[in-house]
Protein backbone atom coordinates (compact mmCIF):
# COMPACT_ATOMS: atom_id res chain seq x y z
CA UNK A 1 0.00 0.00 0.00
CA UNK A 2 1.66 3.19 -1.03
CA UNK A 3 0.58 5.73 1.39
CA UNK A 4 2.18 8.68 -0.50
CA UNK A 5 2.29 9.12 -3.64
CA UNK A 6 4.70 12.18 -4.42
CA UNK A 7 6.75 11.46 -1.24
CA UNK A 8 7.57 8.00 -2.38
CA UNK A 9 8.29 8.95 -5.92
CA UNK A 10 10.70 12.01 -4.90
CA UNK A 11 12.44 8.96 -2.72
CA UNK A 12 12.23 7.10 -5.60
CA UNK A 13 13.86 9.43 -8.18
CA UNK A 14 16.79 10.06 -5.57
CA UNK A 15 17.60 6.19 -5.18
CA UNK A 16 17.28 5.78 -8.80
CA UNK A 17 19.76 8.99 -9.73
CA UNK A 18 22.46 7.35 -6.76
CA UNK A 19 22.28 4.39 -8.64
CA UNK A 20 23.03 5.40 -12.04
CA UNK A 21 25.32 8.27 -11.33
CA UNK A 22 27.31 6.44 -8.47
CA UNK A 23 26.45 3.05 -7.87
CA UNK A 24 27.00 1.91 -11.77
CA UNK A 25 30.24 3.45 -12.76
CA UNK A 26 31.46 1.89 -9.89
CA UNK A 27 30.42 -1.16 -10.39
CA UNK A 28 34.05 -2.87 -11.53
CA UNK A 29 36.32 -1.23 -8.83
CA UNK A 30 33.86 -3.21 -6.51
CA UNK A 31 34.03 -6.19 -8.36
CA UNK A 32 38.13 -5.73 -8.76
CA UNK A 33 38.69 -4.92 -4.71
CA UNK A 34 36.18 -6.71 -3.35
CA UNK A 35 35.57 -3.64 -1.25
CA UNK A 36 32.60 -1.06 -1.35
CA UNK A 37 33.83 2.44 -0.93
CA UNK A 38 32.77 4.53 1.78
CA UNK A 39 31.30 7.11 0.29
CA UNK A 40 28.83 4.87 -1.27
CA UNK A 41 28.21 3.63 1.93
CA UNK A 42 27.76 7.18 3.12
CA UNK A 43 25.78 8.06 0.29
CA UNK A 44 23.00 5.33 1.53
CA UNK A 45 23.00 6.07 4.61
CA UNK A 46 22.18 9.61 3.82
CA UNK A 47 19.02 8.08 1.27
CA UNK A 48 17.92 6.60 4.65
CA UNK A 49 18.55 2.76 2.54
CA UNK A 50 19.34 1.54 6.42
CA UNK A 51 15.90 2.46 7.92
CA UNK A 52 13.58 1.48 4.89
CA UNK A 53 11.76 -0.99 7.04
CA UNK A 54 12.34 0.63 10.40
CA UNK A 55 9.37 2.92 12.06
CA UNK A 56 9.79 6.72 11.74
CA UNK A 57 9.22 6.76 15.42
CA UNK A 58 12.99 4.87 15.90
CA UNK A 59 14.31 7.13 12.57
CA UNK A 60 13.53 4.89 9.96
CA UNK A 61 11.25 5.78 7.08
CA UNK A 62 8.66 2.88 7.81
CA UNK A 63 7.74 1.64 4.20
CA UNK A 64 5.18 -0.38 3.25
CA UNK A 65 5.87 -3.62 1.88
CA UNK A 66 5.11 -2.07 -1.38
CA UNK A 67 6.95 0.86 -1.28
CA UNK A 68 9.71 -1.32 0.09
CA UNK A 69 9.64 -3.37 -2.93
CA UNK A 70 9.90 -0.46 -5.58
CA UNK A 71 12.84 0.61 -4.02
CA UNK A 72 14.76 -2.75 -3.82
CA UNK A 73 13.94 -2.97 -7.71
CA UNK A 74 15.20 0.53 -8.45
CA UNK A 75 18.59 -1.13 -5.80
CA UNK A 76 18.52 -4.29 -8.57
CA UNK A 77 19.83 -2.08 -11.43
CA UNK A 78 23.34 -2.22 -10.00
CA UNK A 79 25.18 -4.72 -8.44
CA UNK A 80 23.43 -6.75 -6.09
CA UNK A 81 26.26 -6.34 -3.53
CA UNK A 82 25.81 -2.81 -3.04
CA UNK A 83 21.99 -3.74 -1.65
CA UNK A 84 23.70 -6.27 0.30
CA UNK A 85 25.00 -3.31 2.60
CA UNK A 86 21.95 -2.64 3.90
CA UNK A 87 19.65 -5.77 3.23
CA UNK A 88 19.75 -7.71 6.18
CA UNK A 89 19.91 -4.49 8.41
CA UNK A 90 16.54 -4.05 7.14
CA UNK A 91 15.18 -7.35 6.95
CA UNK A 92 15.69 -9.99 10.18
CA UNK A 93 18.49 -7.55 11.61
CA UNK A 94 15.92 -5.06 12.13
CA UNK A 95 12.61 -6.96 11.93
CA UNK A 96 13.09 -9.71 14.41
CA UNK A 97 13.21 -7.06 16.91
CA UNK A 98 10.58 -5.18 15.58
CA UNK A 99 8.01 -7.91 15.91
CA UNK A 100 9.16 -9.42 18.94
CA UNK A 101 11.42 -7.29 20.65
CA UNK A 102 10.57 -5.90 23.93
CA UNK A 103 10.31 -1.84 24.06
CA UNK A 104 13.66 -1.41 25.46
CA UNK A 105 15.44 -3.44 22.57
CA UNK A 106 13.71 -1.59 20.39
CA UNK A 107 14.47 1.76 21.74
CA UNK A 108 18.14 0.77 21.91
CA UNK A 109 19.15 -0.80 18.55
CA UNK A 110 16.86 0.00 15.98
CA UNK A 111 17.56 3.81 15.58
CA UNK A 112 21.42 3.03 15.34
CA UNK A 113 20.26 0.64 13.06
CA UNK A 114 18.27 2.91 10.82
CA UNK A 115 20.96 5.50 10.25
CA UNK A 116 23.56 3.01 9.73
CA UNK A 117 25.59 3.38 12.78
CA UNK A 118 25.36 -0.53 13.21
CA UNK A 119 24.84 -3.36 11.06
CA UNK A 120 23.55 -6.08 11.76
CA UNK A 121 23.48 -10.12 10.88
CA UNK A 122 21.39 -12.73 11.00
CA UNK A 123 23.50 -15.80 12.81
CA UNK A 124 21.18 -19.07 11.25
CA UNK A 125 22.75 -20.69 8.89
CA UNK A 126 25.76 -23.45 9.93
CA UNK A 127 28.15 -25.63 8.81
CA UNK A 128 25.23 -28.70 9.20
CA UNK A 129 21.78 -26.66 9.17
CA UNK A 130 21.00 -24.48 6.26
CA UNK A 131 17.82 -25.37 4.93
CA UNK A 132 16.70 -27.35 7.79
CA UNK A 133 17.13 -24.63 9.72
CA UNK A 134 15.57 -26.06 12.71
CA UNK A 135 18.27 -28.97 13.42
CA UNK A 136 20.66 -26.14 14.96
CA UNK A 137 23.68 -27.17 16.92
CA UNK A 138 24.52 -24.16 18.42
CA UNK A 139 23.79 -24.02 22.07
CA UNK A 140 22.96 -21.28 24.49
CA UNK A 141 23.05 -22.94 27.85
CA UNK A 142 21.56 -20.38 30.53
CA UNK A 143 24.11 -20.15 33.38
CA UNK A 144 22.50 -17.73 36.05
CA UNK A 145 22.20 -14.19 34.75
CA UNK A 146 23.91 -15.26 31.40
CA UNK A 147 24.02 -17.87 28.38
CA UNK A 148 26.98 -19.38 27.31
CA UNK A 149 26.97 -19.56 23.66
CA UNK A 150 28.91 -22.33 21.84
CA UNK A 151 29.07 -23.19 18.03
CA UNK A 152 29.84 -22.20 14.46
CA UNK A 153 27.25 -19.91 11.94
CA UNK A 154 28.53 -20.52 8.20
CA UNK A 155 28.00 -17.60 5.24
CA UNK A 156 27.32 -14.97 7.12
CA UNK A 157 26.37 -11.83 5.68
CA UNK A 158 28.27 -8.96 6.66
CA UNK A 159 29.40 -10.90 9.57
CA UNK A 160 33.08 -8.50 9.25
CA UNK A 161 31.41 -5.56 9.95
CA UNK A 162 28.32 -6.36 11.73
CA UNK A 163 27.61 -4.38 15.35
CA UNK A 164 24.71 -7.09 16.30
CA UNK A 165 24.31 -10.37 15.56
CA UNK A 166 20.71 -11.88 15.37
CA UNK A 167 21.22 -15.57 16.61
CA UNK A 168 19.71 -18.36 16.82
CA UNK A 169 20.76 -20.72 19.12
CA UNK A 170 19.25 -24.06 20.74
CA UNK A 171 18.58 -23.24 24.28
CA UNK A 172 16.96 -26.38 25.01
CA UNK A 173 18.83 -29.54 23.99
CA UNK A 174 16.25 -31.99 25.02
CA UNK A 175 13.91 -30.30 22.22
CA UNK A 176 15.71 -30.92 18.86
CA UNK A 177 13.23 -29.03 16.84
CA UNK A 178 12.03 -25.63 16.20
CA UNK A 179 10.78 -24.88 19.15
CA UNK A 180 14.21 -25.14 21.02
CA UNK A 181 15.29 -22.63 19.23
CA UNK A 182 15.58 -18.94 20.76
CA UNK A 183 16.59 -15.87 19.42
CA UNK A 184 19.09 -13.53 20.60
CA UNK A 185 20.60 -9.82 19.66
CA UNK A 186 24.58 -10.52 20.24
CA UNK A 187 26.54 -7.37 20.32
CA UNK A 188 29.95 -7.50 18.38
CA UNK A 189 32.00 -6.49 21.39
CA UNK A 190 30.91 -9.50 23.78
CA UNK A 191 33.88 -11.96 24.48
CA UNK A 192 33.94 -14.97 22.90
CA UNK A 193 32.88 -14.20 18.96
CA UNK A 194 35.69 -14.38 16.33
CA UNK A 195 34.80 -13.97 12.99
CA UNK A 196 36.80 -16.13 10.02
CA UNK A 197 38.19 -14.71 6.92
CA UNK A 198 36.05 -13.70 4.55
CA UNK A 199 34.34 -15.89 1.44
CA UNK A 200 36.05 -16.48 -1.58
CA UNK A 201 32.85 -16.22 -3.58
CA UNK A 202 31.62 -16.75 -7.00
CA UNK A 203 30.20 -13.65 -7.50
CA UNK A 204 29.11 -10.42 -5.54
CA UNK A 205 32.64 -9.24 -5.10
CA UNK A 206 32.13 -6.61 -2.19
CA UNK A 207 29.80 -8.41 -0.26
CA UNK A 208 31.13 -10.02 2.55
CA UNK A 209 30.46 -13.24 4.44
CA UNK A 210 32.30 -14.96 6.64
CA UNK A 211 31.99 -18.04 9.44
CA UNK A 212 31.03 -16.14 13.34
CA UNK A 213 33.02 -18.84 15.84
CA UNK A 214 30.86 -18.98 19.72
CA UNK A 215 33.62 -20.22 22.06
CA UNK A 216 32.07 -20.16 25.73
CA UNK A 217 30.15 -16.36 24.72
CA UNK A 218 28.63 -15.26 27.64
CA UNK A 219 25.09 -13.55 26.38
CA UNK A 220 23.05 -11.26 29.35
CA UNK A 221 19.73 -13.47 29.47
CA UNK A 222 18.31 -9.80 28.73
CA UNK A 223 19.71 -9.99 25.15
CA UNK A 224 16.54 -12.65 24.67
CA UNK A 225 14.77 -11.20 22.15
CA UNK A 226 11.09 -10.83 23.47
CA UNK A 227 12.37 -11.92 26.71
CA UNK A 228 11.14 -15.60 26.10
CA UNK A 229 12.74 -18.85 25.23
CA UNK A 230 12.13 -20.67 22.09
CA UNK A 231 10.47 -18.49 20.20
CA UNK A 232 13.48 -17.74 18.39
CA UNK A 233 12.03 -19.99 14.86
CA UNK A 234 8.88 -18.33 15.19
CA UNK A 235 10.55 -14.98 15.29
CA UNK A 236 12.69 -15.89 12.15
CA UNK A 237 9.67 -17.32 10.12
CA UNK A 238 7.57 -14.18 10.62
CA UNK A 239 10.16 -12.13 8.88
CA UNK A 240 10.98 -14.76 5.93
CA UNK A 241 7.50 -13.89 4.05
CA UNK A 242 9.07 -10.21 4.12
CA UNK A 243 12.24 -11.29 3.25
CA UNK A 244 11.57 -13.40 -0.03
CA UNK A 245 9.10 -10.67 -1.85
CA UNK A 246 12.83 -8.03 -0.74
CA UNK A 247 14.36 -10.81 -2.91
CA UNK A 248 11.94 -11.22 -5.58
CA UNK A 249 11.95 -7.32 -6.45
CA UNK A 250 15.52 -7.21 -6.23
CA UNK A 251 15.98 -10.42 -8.70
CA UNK A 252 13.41 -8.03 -11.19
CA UNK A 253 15.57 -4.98 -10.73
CA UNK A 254 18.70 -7.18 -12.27
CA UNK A 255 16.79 -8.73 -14.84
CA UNK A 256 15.70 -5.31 -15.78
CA UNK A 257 18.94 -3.99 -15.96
CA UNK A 258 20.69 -6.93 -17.69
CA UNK A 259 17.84 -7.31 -20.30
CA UNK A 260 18.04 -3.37 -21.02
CA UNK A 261 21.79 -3.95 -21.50
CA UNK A 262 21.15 -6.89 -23.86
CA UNK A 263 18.48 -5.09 -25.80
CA UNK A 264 21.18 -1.85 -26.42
CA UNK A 265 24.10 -3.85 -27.38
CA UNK A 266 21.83 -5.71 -29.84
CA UNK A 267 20.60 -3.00 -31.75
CA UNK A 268 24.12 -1.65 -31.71
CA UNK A 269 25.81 -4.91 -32.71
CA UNK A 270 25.82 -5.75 -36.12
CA UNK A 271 26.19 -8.76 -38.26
CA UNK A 272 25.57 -10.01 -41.61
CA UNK A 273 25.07 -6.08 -42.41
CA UNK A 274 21.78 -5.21 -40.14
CA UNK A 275 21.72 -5.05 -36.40
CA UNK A 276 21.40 -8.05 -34.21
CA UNK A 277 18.15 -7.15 -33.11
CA UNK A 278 16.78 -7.83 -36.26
CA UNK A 279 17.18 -11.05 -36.09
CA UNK A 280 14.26 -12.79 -35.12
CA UNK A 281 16.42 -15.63 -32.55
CA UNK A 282 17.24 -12.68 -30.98
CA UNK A 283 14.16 -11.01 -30.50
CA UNK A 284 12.66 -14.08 -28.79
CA UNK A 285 15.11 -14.41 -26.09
CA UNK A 286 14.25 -10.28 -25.65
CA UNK A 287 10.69 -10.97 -25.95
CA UNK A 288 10.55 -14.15 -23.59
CA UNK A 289 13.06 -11.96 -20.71
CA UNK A 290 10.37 -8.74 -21.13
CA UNK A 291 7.23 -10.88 -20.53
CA UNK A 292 9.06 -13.29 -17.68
CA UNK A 293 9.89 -9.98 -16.35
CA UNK A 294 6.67 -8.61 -16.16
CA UNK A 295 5.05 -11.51 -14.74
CA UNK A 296 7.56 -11.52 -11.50
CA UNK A 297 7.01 -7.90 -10.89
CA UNK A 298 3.25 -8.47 -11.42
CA UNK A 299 3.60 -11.21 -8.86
CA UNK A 300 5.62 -9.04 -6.37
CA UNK A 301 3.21 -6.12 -6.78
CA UNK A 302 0.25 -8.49 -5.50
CA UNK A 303 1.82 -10.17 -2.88
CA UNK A 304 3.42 -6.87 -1.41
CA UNK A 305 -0.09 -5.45 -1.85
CA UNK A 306 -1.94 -8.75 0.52
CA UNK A 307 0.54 -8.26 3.16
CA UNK A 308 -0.15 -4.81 3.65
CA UNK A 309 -3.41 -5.48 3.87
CA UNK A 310 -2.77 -7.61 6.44
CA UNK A 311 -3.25 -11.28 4.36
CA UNK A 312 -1.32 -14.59 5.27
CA UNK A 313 1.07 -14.17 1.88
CA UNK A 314 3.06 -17.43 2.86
CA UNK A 315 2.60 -19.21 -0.49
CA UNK A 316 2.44 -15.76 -2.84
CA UNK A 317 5.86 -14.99 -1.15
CA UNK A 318 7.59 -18.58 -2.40
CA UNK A 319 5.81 -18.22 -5.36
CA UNK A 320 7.67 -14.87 -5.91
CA UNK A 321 11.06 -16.09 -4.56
CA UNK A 322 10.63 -18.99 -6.63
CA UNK A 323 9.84 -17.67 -10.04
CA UNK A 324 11.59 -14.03 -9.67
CA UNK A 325 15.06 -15.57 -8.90
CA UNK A 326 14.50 -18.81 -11.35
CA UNK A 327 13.53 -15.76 -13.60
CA UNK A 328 16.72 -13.60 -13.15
CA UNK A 329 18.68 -17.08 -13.97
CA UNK A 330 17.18 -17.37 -17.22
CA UNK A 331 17.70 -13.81 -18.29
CA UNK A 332 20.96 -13.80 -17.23
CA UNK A 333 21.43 -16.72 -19.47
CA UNK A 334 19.95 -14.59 -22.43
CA UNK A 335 21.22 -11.86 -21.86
CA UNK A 336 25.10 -13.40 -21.95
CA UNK A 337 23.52 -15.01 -25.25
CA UNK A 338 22.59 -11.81 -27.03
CA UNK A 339 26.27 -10.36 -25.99
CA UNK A 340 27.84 -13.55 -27.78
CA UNK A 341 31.51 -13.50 -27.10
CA UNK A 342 31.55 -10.18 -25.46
CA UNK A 343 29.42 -11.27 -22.99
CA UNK A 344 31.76 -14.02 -21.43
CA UNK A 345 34.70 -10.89 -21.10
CA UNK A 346 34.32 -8.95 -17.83
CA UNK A 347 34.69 -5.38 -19.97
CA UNK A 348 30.77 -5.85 -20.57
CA UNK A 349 29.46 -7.09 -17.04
CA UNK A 350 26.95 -9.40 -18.60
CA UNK A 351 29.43 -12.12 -16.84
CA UNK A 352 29.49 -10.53 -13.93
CA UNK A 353 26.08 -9.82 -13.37
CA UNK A 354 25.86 -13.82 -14.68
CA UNK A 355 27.46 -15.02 -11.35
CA UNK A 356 25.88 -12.56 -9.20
CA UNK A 357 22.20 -13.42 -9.69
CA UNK A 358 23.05 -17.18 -9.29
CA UNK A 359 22.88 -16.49 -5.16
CA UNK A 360 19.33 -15.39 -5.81
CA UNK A 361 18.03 -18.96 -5.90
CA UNK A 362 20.03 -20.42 -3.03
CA UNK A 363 19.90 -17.64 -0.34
CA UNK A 364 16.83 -16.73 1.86
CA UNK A 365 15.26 -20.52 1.40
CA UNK A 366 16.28 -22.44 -2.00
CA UNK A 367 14.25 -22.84 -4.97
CA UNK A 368 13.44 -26.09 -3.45
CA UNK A 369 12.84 -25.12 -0.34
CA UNK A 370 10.11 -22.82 -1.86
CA UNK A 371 8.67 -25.43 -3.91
CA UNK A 372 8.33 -27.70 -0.65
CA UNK A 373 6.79 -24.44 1.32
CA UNK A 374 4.43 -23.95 -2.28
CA UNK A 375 3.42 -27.61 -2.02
CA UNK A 376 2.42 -28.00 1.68
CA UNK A 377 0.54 -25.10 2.00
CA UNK A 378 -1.60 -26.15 -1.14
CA UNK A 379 -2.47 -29.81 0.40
CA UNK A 380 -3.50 -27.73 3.77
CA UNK A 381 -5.17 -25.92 2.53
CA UNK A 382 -7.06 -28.75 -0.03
CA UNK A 383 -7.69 -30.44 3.36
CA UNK A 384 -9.37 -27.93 5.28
């Protein structure tokens, strides 16, 4: 639900003018360094990127899911590392608190959060739980006024430069499933966290993840976010339906981009005497990327829409994960196609953008995991 118009689109116009006159010609010193300069950094914090989802009563601008969404695509026309800055700040970082947070927790992190003055990370996945996220290993055993944390989180987004960690820990270990599971804010300074060197990834040069080692951690109980054990998987699952339509508008912002790059260099290119684009082959692989395109943002637009309306959007928000990402793969695919040889040479970034969007469809719950979530809720609901 947009609730203004002209306010949104002014916001709008200024993320779309940072992203084409600052985000995009630096797009290959972030891909060469691996680094993301701090003035771009500074530059979103000053759009107010950190607080998108955060209420405008703790400094944040408070979108709507839709409004949320049109931004992220506008954020998909670059590199998808430079959203990575920001995205889980304003997804679980910031959410998880949000929701369940008592008023205290709130009132303390999540106006350092929405200017920026913190990051934070979500602490789920590890070495042996990804997708199953509920078979955790990590342990938070309560020891008076404390919990002593012990255990390994794997990929962790900005894990080198978050201030908070989100994690999620198994606080009972008689209960091996989700409901073990509890959820903590971990500041950066407490004793016991090391972080390991960074990723060598296959793409998304610039954003950074990196393993976040637990050795005997000593957590305040108060750090418990909401103040109750495991509720920490409930917590996480109320922000995923959030999270995936975030994804899904940022996998159309790249296809957007990399199809209007394929579409210019084809009626540039020439071959056999006439443009590229002439060529009828070619014009079906432009055709088929426009139309896929229009049916994920069509898809993100409606589920965005139901959830701020208040509407259980659990299977609209895998179906947009799912075909959005799956999507961005495909046009990726043609877009390196329609470049030919030029595509596969990093002066173009067709190949770079190629290798980028492939985290799309394992982060944030797989493909398959989002078939699986798709599935289930249609037999439930065939049942009732």
């Amino acid at each position: 639900m947009i609730r203004d118009r002209d306010t949104l689109n002014v916001l709008l116009d200024s993320v779309e003018r940072f992203v084409r006159e600052r985000l995009v010609p630096a797009e290959h010193v972030v891909a060469e360094t691996d680094e993301i300069p701090e003035d771009m950094v500074a530059g979103m914090k000053e759009l107010g990127l950190f607080g998108l989802t955060i209420p405008e009563e703790y400094g944040g601008l408070g979108l709507t899911m839709e409004e949320e969404s049109l931004v992220i695509t506008a954020m998909g026309q670059t590199s998808p590392a430079f959203r990575s800055v920001f995205g889980t700040t304003v997804g679980i970082g910031s959410q998880g608190i949000l929701l369940d947070g008592l008023d205290w927790q709130k009132k303390k992190y999540l106006p350092k959060l929405a200017t920026g003055e913190i990051l934070a990370s979500f602490a789920l996945t590890e070495p042996e739980a990804g997708s199953d996220a509920a078979s955790l290993r990590t342990t938070a055993i309560r020891d008076g006024d404390f919990y002593v944390v012990n255990g390994t989180k794997r990929f962790i987004t900005n894990a080198p430069h978050a201030g908070i960690f989100t994690l999620m820990a198994r606080t009972n270990p008689e209960d091996k499933g989700p409901n073990g599971v509890t959820a903590f804010i971990v500041e950066r300074n407490t004793p016991g966290i090391t972080i390991g060197r960074r990723d060598k990834k296959m793409g998304q040069q610039g954003a950074h993840t990196a393993d976040v080692i637990f050795e005997n951690c000593r957590v305040p109980a108060s750090q418990v976010i909401g103040g109750k054990e495991g509720q920490g998987f409930k917590t996480a699952m109320k922000v995923l339906e959030k999270g995936r339509i975030h994804l899904a508008a940022l996998a159309v912002g790249a296809a957007e981009r990399m199809l209007r790059d394929a579409l210019n260099y084809s009626i540039e290119r020439k071959q056999f005497g006439q443009p590229i684009a002439e060529f009828q082959l070619v014009q079906a692989m432009l055709a088929d990327s426009q139309a896929e395109i229009y049916a994920a943002k069509s898809m993100v637009m409606d589920a965005a829409r139901k959830r701020d309306d208040g509407r259980n959007v659990s299977t609209e928000a895998s179906c947009c994960k799912l075909f959005a990402t799956e999507m961005c793969g495909r046009v990726a695919d043609r877009a390196l196609q329609i470049f030919g040889g030029a595509g596969y040479v990093a002066e173009y970034g067709i190949e770079r953008f190629y290798r980028d969007v492939r985290l799309f469809r394992l982060y944030e719950g797989t493909s398959q995991i989002q078939q699986i979530v798709i599935a289930r809720n249609m037999i439930k609901q065939a049942r009732r």
